[in-house]
PDB file of N, CA and C in Angstrom:
ATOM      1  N   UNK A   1       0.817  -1.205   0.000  1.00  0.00           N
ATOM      2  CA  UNK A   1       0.000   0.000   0.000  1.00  0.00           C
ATOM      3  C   UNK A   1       0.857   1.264   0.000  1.00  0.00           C
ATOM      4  N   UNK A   2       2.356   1.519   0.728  1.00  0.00           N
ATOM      5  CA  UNK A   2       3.120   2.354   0.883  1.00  0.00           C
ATOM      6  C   UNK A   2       3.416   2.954  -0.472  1.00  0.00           C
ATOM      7  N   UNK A   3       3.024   1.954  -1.447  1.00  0.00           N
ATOM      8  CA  UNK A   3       3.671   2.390  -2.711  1.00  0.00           C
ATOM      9  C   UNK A   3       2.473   2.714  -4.029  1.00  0.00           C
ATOM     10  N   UNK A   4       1.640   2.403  -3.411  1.00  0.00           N
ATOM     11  CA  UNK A   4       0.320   3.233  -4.573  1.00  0.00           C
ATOM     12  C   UNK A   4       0.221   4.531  -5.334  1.00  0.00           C
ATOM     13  N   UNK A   5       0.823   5.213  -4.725  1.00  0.00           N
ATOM     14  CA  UNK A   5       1.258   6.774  -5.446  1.00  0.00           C
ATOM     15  C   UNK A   5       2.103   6.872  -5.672  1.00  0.00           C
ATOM     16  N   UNK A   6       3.428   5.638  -6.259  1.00  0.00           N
ATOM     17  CA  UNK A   6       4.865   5.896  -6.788  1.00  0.00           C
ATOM     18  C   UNK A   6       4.448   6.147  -8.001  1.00  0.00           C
ATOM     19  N   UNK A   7       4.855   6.381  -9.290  1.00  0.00           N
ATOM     20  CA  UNK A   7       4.418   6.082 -10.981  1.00  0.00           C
ATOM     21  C   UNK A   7       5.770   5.041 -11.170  1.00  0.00           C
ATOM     22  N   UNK A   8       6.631   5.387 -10.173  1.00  0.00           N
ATOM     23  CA  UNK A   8       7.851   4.538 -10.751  1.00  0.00           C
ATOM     24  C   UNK A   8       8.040   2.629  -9.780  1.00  0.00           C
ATOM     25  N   UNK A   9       6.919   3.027  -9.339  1.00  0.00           N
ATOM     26  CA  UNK A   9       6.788   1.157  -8.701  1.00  0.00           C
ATOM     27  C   UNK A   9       6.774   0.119  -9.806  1.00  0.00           C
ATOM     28  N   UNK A  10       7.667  -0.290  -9.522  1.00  0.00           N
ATOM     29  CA  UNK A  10       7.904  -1.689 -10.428  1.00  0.00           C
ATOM     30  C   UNK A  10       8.780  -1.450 -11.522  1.00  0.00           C
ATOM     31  N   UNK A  11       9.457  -0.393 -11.576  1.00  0.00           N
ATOM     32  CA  UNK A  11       9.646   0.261 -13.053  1.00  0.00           C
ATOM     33  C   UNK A  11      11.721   0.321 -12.925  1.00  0.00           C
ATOM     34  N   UNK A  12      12.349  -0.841 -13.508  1.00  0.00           N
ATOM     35  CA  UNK A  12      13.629  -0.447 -13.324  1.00  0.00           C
ATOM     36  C   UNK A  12      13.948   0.609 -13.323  1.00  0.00           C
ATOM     37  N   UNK A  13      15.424   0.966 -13.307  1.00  0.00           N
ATOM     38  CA  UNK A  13      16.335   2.528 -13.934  1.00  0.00           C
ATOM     39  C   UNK A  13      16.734   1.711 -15.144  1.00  0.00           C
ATOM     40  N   UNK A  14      16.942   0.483 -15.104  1.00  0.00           N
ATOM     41  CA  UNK A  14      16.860   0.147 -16.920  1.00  0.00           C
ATOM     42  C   UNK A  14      16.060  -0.210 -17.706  1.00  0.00           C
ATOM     43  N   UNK A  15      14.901   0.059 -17.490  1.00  0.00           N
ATOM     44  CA  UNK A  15      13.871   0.370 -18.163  1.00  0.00           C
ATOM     45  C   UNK A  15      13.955   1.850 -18.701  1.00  0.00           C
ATOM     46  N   UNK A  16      13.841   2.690 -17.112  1.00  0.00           N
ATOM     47  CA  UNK A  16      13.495   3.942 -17.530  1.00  0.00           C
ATOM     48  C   UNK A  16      14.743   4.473 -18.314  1.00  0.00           C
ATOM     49  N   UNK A  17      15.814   4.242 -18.193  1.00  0.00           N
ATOM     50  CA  UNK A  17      16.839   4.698 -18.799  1.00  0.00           C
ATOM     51  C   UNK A  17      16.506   4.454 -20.654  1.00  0.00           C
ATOM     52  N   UNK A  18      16.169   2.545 -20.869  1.00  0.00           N
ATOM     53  CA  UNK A  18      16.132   2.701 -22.628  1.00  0.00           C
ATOM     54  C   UNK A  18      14.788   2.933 -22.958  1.00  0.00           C
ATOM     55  N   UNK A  19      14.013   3.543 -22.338  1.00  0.00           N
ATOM     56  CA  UNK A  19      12.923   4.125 -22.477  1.00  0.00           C
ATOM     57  C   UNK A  19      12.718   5.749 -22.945  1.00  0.00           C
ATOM     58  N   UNK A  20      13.641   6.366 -21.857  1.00  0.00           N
ATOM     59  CA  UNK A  20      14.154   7.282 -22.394  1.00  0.00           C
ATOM     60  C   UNK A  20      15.190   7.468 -23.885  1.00  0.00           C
ATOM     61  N   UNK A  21      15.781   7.035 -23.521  1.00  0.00           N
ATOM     62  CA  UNK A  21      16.774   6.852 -24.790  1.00  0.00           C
ATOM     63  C   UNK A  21      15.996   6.517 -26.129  1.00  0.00           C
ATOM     64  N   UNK A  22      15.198   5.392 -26.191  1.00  0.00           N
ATOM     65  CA  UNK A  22      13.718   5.386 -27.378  1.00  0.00           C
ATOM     66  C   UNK A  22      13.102   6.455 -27.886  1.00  0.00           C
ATOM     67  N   UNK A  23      13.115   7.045 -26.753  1.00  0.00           N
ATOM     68  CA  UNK A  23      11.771   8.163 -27.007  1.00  0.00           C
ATOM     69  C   UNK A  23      12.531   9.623 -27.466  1.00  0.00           C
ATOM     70  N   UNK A  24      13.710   9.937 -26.890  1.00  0.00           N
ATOM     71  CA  UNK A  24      13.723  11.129 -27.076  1.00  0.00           C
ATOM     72  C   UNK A  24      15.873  11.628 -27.391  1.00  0.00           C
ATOM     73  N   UNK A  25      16.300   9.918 -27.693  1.00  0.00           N
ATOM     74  CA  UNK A  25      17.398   9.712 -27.795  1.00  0.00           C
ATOM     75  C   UNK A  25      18.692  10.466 -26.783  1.00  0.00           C
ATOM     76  N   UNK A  26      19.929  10.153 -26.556  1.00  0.00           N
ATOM     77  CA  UNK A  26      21.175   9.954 -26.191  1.00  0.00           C
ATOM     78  C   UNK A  26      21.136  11.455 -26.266  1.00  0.00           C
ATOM     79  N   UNK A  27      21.055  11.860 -27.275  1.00  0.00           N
ATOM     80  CA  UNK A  27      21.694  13.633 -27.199  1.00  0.00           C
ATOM     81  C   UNK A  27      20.633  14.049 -26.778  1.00  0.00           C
ATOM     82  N   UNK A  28      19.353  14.564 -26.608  1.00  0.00           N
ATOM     83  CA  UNK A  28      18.085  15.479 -26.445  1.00  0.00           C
ATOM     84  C   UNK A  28      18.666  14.639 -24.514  1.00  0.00           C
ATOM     85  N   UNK A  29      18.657  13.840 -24.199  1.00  0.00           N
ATOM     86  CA  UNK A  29      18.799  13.367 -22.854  1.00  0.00           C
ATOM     87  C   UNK A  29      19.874  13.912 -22.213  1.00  0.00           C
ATOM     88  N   UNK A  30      20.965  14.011 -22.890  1.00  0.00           N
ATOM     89  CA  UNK A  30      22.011  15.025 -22.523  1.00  0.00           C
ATOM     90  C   UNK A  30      22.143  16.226 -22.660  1.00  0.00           C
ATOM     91  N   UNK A  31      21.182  16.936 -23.395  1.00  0.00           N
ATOM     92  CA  UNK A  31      20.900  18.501 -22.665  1.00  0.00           C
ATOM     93  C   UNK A  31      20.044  18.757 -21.835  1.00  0.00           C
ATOM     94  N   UNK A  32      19.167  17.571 -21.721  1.00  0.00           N
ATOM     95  CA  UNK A  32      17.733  17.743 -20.765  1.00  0.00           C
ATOM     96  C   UNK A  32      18.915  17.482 -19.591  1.00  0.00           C
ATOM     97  N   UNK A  33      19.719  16.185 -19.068  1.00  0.00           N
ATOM     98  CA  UNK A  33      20.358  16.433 -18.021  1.00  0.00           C
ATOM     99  C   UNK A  33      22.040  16.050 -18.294  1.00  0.00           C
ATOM    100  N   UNK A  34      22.416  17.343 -17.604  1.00  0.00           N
ATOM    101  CA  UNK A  34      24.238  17.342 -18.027  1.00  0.00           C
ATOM    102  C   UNK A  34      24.833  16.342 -17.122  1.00  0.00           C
ATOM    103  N   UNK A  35      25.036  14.922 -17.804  1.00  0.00           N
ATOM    104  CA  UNK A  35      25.701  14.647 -16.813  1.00  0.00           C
ATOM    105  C   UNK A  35      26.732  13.662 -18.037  1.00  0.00           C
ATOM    106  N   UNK A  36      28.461  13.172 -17.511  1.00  0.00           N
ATOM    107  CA  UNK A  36      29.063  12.590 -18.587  1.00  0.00           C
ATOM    108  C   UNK A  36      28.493  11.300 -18.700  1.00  0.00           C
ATOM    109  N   UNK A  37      27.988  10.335 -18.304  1.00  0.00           N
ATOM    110  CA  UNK A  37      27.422   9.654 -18.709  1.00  0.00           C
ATOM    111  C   UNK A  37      26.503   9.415 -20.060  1.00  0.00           C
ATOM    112  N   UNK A  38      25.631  10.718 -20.012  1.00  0.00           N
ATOM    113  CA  UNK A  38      24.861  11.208 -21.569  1.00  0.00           C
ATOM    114  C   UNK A  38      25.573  11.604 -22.275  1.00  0.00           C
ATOM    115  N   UNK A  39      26.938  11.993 -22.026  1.00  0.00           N
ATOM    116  CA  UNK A  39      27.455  13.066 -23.078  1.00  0.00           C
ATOM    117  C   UNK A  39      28.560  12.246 -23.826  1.00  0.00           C
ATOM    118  N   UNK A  40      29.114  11.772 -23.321  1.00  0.00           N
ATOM    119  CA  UNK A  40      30.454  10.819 -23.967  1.00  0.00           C
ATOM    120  C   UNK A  40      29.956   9.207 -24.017  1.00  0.00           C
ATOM    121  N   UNK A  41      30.008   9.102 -25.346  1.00  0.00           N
ATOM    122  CA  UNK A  41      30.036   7.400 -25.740  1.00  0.00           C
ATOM    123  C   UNK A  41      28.875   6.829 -24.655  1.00  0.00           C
ATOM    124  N   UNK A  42      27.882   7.349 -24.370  1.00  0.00           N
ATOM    125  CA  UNK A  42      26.791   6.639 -24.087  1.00  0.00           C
ATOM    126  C   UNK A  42      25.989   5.433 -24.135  1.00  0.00           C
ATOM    127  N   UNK A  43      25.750   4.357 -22.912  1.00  0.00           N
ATOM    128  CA  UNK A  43      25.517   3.259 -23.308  1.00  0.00           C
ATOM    129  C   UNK A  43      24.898   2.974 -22.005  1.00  0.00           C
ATOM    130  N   UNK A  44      23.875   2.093 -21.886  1.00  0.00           N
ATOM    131  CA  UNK A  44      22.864   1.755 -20.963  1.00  0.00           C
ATOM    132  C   UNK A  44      23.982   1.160 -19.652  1.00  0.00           C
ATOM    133  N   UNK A  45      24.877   0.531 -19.773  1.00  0.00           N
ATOM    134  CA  UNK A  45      25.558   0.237 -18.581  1.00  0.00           C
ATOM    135  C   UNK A  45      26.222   1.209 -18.085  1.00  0.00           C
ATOM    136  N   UNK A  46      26.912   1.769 -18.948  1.00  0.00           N
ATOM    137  CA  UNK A  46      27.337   3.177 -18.119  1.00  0.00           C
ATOM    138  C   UNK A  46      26.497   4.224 -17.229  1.00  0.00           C
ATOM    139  N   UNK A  47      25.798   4.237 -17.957  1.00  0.00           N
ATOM    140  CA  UNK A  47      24.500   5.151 -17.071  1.00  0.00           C
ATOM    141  C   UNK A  47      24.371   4.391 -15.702  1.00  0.00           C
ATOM    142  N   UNK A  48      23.847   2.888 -16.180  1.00  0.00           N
ATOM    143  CA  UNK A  48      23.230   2.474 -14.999  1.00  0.00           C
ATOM    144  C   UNK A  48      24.633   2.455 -13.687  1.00  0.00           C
ATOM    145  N   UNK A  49      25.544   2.098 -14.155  1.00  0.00           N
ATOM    146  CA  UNK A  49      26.794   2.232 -13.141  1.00  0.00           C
ATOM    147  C   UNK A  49      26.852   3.807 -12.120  1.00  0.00           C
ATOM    148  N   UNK A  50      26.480   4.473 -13.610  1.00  0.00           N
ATOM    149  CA  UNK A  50      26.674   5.927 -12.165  1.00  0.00           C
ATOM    150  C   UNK A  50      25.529   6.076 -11.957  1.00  0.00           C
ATOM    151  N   UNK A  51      24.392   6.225 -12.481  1.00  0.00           N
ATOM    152  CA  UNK A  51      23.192   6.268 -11.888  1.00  0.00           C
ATOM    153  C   UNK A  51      22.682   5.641 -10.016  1.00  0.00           C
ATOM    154  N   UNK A  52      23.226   4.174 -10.433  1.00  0.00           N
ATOM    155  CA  UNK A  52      22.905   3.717  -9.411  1.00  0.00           C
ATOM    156  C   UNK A  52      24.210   4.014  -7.702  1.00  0.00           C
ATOM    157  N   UNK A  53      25.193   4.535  -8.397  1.00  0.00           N
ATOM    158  CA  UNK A  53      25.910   5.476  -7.150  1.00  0.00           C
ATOM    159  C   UNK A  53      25.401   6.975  -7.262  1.00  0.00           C
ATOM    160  N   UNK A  54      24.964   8.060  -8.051  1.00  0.00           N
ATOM    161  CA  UNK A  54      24.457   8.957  -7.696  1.00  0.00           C
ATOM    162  C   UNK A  54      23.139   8.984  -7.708  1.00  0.00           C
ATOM    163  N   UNK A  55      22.891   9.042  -6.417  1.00  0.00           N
ATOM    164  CA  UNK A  55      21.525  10.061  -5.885  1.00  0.00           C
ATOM    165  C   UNK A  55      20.814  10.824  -6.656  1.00  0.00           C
ATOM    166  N   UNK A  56      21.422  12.046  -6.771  1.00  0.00           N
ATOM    167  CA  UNK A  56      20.719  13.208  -6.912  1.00  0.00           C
ATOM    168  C   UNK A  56      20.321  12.755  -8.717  1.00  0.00           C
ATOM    169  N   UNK A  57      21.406  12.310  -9.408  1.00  0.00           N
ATOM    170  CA  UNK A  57      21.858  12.189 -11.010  1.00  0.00           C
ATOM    171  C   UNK A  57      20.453  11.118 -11.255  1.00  0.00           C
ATOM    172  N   UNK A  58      20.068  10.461 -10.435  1.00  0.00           N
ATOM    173  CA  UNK A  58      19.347   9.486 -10.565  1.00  0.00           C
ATOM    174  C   UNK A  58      18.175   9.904 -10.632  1.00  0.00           C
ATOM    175  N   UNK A  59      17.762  10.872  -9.501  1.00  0.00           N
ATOM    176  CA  UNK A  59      16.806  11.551  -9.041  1.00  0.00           C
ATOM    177  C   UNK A  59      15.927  12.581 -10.597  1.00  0.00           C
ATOM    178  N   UNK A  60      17.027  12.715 -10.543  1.00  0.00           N
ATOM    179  CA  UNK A  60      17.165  13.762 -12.281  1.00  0.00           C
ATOM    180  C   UNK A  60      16.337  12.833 -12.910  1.00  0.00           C
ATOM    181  N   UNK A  61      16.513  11.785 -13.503  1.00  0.00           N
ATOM    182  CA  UNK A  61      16.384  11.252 -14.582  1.00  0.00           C
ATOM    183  C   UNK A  61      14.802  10.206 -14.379  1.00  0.00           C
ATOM    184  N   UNK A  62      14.790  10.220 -13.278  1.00  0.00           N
ATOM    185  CA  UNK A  62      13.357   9.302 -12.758  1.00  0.00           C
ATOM    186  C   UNK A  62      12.602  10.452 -12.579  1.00  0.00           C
ATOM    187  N   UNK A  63      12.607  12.226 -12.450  1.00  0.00           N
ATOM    188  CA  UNK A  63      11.719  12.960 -12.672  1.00  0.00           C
ATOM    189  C   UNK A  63      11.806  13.640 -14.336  1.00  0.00           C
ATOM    190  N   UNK A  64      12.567  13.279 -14.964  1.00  0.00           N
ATOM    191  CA  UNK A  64      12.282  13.483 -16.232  1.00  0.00           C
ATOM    192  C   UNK A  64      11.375  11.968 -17.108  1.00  0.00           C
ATOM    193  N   UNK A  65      11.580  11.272 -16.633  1.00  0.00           N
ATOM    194  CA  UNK A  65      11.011   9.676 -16.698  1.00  0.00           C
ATOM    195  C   UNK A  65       9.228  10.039 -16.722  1.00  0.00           C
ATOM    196  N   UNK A  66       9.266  10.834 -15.507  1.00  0.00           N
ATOM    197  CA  UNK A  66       7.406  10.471 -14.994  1.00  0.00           C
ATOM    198  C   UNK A  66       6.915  11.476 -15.638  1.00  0.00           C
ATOM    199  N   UNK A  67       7.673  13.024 -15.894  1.00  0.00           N
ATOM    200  CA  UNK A  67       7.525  13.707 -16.931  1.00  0.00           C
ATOM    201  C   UNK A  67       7.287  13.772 -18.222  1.00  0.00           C
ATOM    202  N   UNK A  68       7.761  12.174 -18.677  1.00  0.00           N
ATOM    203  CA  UNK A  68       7.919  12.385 -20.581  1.00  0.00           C
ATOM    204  C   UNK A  68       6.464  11.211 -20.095  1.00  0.00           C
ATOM    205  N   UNK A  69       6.459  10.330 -19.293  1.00  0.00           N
ATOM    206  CA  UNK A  69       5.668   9.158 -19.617  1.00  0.00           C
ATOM    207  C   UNK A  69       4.808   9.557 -18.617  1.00  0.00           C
TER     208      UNK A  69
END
């Protein structure tokens, strides 16, 4: 029940990550958020590597997530 008002319950960061990347590609994702991960040689493991040590970088990208979808 704690989780009825998440949008992101059940929903990987690798999902939302090639979800993003589908929809609105690698570069439009890297000006929406600056981080090197989007910007240099971009690839779903890389992301998910720093993603899942930064916080905030993460935070970014799961409110641009509930935003596009």
């Amino acid at each position: 029940m704690s989780q009825i008002n998440n949008p992101l319950h059940g929903i990987t960061l690798k999902k939302i990550i090639k979800d993003l990347v589908d929809e609105i590609g690698w570069k439009t994702l890297a000006e929406k958020i600056q981080i090197r991960c989007f910007m240099f040689d971009p690839t779903i493991n890389s992301s998910l590597k720093f993603l899942r040590k930064t916080p905030w970088a993460r935070k970014k990208v799961e409110e641009l997530y509930v935003k596009i979808f």
